[in-house]
C-alpha atoms as a PDB file:
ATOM      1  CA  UNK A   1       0.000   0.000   0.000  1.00  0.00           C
ATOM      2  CA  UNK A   2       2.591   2.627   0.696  1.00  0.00           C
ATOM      3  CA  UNK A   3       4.416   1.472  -2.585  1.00  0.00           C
ATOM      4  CA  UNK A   4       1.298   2.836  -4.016  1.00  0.00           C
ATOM      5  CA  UNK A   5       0.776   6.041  -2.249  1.00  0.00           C
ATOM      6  CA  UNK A   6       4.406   6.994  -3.322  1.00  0.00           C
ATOM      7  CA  UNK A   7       3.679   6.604  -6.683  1.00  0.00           C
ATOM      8  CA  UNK A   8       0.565   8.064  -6.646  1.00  0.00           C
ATOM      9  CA  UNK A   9       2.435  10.850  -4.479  1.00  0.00           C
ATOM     10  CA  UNK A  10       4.956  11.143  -7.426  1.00  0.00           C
ATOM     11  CA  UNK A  11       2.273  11.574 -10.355  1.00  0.00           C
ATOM     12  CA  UNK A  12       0.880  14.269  -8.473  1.00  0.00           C
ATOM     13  CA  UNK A  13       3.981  16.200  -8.041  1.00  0.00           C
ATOM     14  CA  UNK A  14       4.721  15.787 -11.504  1.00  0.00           C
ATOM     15  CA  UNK A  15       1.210  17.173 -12.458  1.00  0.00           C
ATOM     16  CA  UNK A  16       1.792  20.002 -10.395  1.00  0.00           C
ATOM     17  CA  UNK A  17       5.220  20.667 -11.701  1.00  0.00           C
ATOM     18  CA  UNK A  18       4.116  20.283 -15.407  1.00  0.00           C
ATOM     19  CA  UNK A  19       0.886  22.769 -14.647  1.00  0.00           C
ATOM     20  CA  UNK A  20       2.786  25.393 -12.909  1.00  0.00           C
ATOM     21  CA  UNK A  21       6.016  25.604 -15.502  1.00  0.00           C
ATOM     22  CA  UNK A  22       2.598  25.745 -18.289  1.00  0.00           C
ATOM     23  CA  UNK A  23       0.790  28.728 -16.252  1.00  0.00           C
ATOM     24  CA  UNK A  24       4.550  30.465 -16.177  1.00  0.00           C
ATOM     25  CA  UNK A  25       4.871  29.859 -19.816  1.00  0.00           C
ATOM     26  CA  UNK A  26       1.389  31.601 -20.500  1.00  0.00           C
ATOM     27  CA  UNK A  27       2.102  34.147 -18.403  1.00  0.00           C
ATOM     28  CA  UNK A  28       5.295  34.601 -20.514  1.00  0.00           C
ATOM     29  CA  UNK A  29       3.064  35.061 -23.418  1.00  0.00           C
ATOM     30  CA  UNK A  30       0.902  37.722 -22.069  1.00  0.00           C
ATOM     31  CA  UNK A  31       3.908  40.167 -21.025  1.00  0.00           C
ATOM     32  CA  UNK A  32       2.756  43.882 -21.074  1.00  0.00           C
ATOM     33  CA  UNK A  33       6.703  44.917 -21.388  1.00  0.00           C
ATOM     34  CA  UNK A  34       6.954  47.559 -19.290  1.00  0.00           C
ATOM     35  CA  UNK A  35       3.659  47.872 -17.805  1.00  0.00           C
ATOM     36  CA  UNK A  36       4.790  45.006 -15.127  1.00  0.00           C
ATOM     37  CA  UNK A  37       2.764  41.883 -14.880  1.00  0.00           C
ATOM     38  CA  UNK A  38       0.148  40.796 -17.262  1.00  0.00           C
ATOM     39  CA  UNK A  39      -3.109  38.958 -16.560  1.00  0.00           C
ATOM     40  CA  UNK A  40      -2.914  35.330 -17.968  1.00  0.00           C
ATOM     41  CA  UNK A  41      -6.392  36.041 -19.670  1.00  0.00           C
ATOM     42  CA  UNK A  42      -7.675  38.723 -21.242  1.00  0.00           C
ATOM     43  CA  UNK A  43      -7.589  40.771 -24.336  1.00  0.00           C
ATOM     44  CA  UNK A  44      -4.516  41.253 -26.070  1.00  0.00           C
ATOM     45  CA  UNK A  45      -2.680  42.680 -29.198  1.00  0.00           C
ATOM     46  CA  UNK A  46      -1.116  40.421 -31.126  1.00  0.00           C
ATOM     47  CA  UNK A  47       2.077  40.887 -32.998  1.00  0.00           C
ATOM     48  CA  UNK A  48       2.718  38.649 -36.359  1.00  0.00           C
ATOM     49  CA  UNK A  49       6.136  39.013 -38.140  1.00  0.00           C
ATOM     50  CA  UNK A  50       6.605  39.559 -42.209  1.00  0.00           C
ATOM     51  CA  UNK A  51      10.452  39.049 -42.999  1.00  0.00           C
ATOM     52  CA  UNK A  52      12.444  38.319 -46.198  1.00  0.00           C
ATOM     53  CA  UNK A  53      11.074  37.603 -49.967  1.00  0.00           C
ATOM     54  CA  UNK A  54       7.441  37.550 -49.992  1.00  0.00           C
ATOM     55  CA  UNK A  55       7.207  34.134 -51.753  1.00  0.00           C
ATOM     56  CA  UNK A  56       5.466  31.553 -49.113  1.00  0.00           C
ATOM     57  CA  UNK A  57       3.029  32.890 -47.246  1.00  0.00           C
ATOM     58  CA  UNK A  58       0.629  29.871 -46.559  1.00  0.00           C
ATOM     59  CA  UNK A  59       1.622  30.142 -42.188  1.00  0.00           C
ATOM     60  CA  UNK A  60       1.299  34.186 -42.166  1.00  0.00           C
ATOM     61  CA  UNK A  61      -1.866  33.818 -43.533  1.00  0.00           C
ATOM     62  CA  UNK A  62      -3.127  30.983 -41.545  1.00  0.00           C
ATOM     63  CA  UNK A  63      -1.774  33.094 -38.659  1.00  0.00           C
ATOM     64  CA  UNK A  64      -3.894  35.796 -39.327  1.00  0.00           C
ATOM     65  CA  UNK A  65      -7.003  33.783 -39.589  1.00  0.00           C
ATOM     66  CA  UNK A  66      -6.305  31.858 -36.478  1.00  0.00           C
ATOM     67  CA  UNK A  67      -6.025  35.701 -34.378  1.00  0.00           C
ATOM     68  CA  UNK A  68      -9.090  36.470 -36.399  1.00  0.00           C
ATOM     69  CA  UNK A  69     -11.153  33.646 -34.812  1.00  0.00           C
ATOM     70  CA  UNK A  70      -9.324  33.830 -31.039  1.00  0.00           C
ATOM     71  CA  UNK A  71     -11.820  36.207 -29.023  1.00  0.00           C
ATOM     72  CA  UNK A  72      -9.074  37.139 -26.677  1.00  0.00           C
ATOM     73  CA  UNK A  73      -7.266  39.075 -30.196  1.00  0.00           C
ATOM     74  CA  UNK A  74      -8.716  42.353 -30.016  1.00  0.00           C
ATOM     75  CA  UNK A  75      -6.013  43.869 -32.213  1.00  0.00           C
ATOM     76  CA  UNK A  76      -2.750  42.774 -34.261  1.00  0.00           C
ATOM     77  CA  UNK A  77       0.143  44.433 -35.562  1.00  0.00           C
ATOM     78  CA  UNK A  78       1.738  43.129 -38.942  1.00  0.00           C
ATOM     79  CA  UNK A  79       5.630  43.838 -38.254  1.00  0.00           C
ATOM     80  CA  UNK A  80       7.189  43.906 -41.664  1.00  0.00           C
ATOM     81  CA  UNK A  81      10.441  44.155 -42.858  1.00  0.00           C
ATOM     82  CA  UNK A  82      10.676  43.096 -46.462  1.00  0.00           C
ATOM     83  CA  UNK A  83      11.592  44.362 -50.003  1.00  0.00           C
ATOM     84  CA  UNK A  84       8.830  42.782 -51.521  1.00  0.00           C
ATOM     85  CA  UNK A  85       8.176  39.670 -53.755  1.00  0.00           C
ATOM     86  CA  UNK A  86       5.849  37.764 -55.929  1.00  0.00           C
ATOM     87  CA  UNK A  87       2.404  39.298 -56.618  1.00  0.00           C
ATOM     88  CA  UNK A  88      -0.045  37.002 -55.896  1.00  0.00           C
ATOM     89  CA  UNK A  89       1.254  35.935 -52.178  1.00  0.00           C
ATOM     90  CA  UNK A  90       1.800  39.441 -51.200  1.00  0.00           C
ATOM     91  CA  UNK A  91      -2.139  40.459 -52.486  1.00  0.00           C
ATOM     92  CA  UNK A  92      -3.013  36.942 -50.200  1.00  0.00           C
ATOM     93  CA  UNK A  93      -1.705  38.278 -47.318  1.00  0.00           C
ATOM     94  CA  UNK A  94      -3.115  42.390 -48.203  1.00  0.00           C
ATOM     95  CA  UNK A  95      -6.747  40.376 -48.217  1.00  0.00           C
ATOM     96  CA  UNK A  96      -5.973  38.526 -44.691  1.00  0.00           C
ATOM     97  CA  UNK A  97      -5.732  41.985 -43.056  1.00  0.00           C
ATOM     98  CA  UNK A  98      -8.806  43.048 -44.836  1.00  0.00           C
ATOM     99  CA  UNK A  99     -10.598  40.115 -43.254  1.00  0.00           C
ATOM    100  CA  UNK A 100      -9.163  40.645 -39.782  1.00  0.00           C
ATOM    101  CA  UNK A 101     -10.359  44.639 -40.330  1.00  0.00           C
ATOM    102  CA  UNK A 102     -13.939  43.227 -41.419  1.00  0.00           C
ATOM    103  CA  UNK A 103     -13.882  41.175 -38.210  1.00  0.00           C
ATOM    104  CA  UNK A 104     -14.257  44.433 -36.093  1.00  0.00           C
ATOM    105  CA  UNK A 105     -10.152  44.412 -35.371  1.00  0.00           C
ATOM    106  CA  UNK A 106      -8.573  46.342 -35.617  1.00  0.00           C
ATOM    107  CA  UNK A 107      -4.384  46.394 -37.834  1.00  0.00           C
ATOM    108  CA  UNK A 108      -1.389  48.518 -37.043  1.00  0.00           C
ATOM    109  CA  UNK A 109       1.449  48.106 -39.494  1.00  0.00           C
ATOM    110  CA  UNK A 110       5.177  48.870 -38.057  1.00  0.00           C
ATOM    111  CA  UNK A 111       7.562  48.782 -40.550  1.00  0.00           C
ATOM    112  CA  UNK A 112      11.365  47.782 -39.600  1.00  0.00           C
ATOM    113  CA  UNK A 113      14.368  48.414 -41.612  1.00  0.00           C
ATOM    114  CA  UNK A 114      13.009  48.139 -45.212  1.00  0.00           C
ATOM    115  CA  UNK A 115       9.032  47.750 -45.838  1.00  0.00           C
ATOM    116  CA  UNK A 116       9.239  48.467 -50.087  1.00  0.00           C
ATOM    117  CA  UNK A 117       6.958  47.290 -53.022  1.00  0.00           C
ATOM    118  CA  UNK A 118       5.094  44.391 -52.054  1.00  0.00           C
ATOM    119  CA  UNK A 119       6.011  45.058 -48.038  1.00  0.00           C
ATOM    120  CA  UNK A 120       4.287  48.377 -48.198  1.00  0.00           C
ATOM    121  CA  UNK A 121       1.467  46.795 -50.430  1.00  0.00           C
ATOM    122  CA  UNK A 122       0.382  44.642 -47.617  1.00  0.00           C
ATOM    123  CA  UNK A 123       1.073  47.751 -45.346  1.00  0.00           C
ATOM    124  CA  UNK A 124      -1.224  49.783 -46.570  1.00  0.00           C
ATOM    125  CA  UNK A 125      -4.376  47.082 -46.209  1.00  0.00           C
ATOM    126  CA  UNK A 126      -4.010  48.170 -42.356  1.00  0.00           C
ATOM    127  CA  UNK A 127      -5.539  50.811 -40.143  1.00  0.00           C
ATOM    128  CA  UNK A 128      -2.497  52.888 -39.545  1.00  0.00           C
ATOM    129  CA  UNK A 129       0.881  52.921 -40.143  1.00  0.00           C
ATOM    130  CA  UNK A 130       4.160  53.131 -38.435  1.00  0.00           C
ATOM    131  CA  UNK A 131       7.427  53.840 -39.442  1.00  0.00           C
ATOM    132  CA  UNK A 132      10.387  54.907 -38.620  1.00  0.00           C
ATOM    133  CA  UNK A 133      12.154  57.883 -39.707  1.00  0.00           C
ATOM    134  CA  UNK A 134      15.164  56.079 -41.684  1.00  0.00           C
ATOM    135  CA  UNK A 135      12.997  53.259 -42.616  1.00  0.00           C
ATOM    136  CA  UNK A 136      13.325  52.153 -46.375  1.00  0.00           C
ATOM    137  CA  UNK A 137       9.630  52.349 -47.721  1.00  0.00           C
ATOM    138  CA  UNK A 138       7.509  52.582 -50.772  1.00  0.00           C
ATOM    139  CA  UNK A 139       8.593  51.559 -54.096  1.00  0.00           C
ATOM    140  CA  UNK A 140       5.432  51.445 -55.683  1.00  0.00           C
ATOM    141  CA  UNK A 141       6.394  49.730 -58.881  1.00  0.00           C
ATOM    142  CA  UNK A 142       6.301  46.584 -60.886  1.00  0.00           C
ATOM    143  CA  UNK A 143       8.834  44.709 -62.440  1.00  0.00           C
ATOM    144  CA  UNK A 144      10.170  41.820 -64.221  1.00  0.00           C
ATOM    145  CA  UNK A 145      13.476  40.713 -65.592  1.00  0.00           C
ATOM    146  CA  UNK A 146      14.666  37.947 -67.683  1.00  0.00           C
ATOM    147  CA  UNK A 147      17.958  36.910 -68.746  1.00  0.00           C
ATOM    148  CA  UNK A 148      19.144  36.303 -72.650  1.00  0.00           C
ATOM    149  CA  UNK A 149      21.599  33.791 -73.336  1.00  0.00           C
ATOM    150  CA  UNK A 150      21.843  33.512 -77.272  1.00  0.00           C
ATOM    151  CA  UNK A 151      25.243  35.274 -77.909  1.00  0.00           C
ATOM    152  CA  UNK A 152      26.388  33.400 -74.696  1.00  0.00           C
ATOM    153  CA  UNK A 153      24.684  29.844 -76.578  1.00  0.00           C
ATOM    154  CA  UNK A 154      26.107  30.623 -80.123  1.00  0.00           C
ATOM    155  CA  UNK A 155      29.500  31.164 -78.422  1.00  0.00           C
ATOM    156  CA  UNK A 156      29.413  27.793 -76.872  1.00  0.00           C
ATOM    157  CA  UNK A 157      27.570  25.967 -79.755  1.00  0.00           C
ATOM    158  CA  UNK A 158      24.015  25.186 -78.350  1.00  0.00           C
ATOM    159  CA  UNK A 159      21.143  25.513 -80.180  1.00  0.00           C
ATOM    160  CA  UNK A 160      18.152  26.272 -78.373  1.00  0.00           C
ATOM    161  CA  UNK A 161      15.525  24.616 -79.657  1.00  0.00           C
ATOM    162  CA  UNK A 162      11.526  24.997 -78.820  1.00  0.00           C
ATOM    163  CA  UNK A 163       8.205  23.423 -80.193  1.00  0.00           C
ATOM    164  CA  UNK A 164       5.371  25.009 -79.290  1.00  0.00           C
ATOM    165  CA  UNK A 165       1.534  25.481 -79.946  1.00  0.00           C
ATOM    166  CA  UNK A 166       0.970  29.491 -79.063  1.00  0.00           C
ATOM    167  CA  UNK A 167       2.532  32.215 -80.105  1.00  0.00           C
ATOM    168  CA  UNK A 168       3.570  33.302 -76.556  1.00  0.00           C
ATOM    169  CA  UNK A 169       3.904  30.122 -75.180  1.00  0.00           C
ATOM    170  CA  UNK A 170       7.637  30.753 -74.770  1.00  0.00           C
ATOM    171  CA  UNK A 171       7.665  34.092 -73.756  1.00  0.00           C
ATOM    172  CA  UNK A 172      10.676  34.708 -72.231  1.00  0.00           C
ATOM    173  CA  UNK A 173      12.453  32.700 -73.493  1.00  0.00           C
ATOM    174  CA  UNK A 174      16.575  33.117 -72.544  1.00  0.00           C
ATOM    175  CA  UNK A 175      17.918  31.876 -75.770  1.00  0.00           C
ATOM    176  CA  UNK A 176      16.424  33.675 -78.351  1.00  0.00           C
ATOM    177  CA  UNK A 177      15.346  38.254 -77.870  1.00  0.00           C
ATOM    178  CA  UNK A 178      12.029  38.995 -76.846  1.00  0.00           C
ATOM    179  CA  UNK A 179      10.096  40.159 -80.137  1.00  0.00           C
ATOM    180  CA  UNK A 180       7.551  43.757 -79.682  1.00  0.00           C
ATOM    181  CA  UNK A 181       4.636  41.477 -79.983  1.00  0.00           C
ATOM    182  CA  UNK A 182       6.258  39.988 -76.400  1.00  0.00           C
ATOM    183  CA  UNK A 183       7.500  42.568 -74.824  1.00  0.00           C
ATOM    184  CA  UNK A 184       3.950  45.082 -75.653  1.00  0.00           C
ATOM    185  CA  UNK A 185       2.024  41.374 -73.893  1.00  0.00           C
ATOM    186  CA  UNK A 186       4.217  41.710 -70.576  1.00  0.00           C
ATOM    187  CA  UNK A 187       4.198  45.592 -70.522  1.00  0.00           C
ATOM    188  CA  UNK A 188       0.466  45.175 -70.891  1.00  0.00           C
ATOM    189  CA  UNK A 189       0.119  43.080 -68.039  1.00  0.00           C
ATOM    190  CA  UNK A 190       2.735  44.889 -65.721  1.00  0.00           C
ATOM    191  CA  UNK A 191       0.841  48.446 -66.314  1.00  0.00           C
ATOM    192  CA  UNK A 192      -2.117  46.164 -65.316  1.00  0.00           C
ATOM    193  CA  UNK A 193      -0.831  45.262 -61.415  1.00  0.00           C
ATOM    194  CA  UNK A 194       1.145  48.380 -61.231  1.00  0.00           C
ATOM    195  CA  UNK A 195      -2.891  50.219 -61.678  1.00  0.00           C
ATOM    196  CA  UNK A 196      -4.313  47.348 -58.926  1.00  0.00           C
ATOM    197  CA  UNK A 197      -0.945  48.642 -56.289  1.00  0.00           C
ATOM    198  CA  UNK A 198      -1.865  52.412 -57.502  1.00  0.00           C
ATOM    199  CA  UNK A 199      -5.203  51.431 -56.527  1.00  0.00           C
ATOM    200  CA  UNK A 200      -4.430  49.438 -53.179  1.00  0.00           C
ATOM    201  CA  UNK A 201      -2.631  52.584 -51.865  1.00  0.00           C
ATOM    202  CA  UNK A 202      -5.284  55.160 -52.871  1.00  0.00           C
ATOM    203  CA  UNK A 203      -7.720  53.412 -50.821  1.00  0.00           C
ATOM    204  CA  UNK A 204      -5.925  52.027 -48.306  1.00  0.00           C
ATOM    205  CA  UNK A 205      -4.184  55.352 -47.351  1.00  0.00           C
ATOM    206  CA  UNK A 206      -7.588  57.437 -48.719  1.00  0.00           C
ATOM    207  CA  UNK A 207      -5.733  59.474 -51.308  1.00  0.00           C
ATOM    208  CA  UNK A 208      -6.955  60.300 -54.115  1.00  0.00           C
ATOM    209  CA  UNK A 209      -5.377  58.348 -57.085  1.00  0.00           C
ATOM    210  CA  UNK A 210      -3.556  61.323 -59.120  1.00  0.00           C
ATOM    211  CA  UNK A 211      -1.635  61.933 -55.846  1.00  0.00           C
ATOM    212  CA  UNK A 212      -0.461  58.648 -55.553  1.00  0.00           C
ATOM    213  CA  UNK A 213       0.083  58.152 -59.606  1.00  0.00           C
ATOM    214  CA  UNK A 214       2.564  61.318 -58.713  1.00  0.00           C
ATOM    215  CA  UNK A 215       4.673  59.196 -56.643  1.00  0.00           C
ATOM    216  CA  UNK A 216       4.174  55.630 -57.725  1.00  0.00           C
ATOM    217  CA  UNK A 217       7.167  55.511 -60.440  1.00  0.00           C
ATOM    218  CA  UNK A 218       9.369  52.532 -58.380  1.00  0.00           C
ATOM    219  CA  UNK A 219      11.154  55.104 -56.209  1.00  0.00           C
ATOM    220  CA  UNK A 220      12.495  54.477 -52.667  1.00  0.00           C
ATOM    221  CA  UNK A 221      11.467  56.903 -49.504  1.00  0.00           C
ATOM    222  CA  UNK A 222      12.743  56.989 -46.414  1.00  0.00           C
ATOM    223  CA  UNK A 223      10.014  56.972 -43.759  1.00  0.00           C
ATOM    224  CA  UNK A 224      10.378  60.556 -42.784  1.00  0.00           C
ATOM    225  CA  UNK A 225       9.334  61.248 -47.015  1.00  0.00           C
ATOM    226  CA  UNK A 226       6.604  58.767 -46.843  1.00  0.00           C
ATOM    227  CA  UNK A 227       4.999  60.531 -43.327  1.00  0.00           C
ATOM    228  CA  UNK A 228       5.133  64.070 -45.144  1.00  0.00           C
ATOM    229  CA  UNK A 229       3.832  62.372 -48.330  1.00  0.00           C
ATOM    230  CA  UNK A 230       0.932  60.476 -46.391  1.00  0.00           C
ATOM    231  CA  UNK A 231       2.078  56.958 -46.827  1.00  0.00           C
ATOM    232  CA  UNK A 232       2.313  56.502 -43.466  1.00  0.00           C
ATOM    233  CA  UNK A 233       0.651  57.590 -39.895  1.00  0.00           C
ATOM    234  CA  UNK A 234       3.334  58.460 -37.558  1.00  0.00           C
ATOM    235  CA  UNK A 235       6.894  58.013 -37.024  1.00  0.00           C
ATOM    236  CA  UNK A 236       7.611  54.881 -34.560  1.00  0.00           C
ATOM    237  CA  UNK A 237       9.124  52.027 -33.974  1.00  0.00           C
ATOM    238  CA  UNK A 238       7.394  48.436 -33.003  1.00  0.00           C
ATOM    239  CA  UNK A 239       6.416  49.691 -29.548  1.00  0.00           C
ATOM    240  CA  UNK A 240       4.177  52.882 -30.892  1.00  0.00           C
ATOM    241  CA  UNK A 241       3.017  50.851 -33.252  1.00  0.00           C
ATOM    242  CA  UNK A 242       1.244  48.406 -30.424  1.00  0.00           C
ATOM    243  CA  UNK A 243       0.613  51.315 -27.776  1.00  0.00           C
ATOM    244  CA  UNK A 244      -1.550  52.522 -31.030  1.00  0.00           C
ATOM    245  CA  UNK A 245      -3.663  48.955 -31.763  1.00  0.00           C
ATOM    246  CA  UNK A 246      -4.035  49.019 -28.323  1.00  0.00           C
ATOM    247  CA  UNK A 247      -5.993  52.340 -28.399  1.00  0.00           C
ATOM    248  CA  UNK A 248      -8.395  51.179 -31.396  1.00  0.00           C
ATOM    249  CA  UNK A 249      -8.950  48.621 -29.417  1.00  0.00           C
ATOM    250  CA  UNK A 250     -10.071  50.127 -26.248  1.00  0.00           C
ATOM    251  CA  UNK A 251      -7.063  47.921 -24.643  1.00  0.00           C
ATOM    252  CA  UNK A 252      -5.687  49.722 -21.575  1.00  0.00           C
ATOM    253  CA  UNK A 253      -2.175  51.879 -21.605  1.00  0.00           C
ATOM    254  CA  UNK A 254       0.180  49.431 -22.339  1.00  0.00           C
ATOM    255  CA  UNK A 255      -1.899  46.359 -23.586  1.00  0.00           C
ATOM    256  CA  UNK A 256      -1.325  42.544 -23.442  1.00  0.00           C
ATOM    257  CA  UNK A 257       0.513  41.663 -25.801  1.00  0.00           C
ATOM    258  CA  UNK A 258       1.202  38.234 -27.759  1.00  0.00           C
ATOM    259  CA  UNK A 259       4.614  38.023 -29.060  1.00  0.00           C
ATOM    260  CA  UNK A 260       5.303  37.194 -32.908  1.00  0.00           C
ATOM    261  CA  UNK A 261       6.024  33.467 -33.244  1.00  0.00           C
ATOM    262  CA  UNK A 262       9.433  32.384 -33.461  1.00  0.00           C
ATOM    263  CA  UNK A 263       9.821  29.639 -35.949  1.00  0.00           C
ATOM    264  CA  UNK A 264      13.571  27.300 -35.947  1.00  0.00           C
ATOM    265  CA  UNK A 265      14.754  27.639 -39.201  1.00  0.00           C
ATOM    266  CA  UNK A 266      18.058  25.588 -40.239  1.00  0.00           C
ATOM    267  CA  UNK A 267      19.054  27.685 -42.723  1.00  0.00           C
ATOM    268  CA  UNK A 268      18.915  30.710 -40.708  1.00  0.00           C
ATOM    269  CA  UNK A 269      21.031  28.944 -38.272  1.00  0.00           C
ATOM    270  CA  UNK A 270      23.492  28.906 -41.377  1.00  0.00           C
ATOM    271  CA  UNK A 271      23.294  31.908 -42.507  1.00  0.00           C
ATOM    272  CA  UNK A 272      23.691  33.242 -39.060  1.00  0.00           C
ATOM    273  CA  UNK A 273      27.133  31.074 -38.690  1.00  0.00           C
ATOM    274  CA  UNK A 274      28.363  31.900 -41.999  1.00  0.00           C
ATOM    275  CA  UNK A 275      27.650  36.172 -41.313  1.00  0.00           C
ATOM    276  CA  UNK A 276      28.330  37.821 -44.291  1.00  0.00           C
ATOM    277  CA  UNK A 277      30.633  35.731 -46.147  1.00  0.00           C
ATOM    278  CA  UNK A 278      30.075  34.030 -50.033  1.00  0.00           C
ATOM    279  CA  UNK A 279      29.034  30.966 -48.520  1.00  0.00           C
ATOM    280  CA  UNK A 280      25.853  32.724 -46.378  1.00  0.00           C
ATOM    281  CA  UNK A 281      24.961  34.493 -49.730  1.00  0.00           C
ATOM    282  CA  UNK A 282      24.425  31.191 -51.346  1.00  0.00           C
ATOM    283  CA  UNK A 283      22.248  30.777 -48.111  1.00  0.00           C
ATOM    284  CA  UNK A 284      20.076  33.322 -48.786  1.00  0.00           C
ATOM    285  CA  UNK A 285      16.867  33.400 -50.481  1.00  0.00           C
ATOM    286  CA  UNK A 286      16.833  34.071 -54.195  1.00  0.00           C
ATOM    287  CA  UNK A 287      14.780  34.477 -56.885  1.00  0.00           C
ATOM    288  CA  UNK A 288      14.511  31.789 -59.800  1.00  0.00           C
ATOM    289  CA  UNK A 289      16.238  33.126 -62.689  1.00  0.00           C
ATOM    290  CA  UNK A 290      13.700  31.816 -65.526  1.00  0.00           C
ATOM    291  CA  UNK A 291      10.275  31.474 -65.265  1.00  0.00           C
ATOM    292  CA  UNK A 292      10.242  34.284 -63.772  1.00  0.00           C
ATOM    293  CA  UNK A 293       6.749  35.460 -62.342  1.00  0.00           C
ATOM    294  CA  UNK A 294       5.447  38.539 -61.673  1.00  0.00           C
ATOM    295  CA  UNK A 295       7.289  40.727 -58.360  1.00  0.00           C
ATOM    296  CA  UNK A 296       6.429  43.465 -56.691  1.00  0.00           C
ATOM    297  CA  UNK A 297      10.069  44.637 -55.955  1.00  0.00           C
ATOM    298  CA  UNK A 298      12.998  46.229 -57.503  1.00  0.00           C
END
């Protein structure tokens, strides 16, 4: 019998020990920052991270639609820090701030370091916007480049050779120049998404659409330009940005807050070893070179 009580004895301690490291851990989560002590329950601002090449966005925007169904979410801030990417994940993610806005919460956009072409595309889906004063922001252009290899193939003696059924089934192709008929088809569709970001801005930022045609021609800001042009809200850094969703909200001065999540990556961890030498540039994320779809970045 007392062989028994000690092990039931010993599951209870380890119960307790598991519960109480889980109610620190939540606790963790719902940090204030500076305000002391958070409340494990209770409505919060949540903050979700955008970094790097906007190619894969599948997790940010399940994110976003898991805060948009947690009652305890009264307000998120998008955190982004990228130079842009491909077209149709970036106008994926611009729609899953929409939603969270149409669910009665409310978005603050802070933008860190650089937050250009399709970064300030999704930025400008949000209620306000943050930046800081040397921040790298704007580029409201379209682009996309493609390589030709033909004097490179005749040098080397290939022959590039294609059968196809459509005219512009090959477009872009690197061994042979692009003909006008090609190059008036991409322009064509480039002027096309470069009118739907022209348009994204005008209404996101309410401006009216001359203004923004004005400064929409691919160029760079720095965030103090962008305030005095009326890209963005306020000058501020991540910790404005959340004092401000926490206002919308009707959150108390400073609000719960859930911190961004903080995914391993391995090649991070590589990059990070490497620092800057050639071998953590082959490390970073790149573009593909043909095929090349449709960015919103320079």
């Amino acid at each position: 019998m007392s062989r028994r009580l000690t092990v039931v004895a010993a599951a209870v301690l380890v119960y307790l020990a598991v519960a109480g490291l889980f109610v620190i851990a939540v606790g963790g989560v719902g940090r204030r920052g500076e305000g002391g002590a958070a409340p494990l329950f209770g409505p919060r601002v949540a903050i979700v991270e955008l970094e790097g090449v906007i190619i894969d966005v599948d997790d940010v925007v399940q994110e976003l639609k898991g805060l948009r169904e947690n009652p305890s979410v009264r307000a998120v801030v998008m955190r982004i820090n990228s130079p842009g990417g491909v077209v149709g994940p970036t106008q994926e993610v611009h729609d899953a701030i929409l939603r969270l806005r149409r669910a009665g919460k409310p978005v603050v956009a802070s933008l860190g370091a650089v937050a250009a072409s399709g970064g300030y595309y999704i930025a400008v889906a949000a209620d306000q916007i943050y930046a800081n004063p040397g921040t790298l922001t704007g580029s409201i252009g379209v682009i996309m480049q493609m390589a030709n290899f033909e004097q490179l193939m005749k040098k080397v003696g290939v022959d590039y050779v294609v059968v196809k059924a459509g005219q512009f089934k090959d477009l872009g192709n690197p061994g042979r120049p692009m003909t006008p008929d090609e190059r008036r088809v991409l322009q064509t569709l480039l002027d096309d998404v470069h009118g739907q970001f022209i348009g994204a801005v005008a209404s996101g930022r309410k401006l009216e659409r001359e203004d923004v045609v004005r400064f929409a021609d691919g160029r760079v800001f720095s965030g103090q330009q962008a305030k005095d042009l009326k890209m963005v809200d306020a000058l501020g850094g991540l910790e404005d940005a959340v004092l401000a969703a926490g206002k919308l909200a009707g959150l108390p001065t400073p609000p719960a807050v859930i911190p961004p999540k903080r995914k391993f990556s391995f090649m991070d961890l590589l990059r990070n070893q490497f620092g800057g030498s050639a071998a953590a540039a082959l490390l970073r994320p790149s573009l593909p070179a043909f095929k090349t779809p449709l960015y919103l970045m320079d």
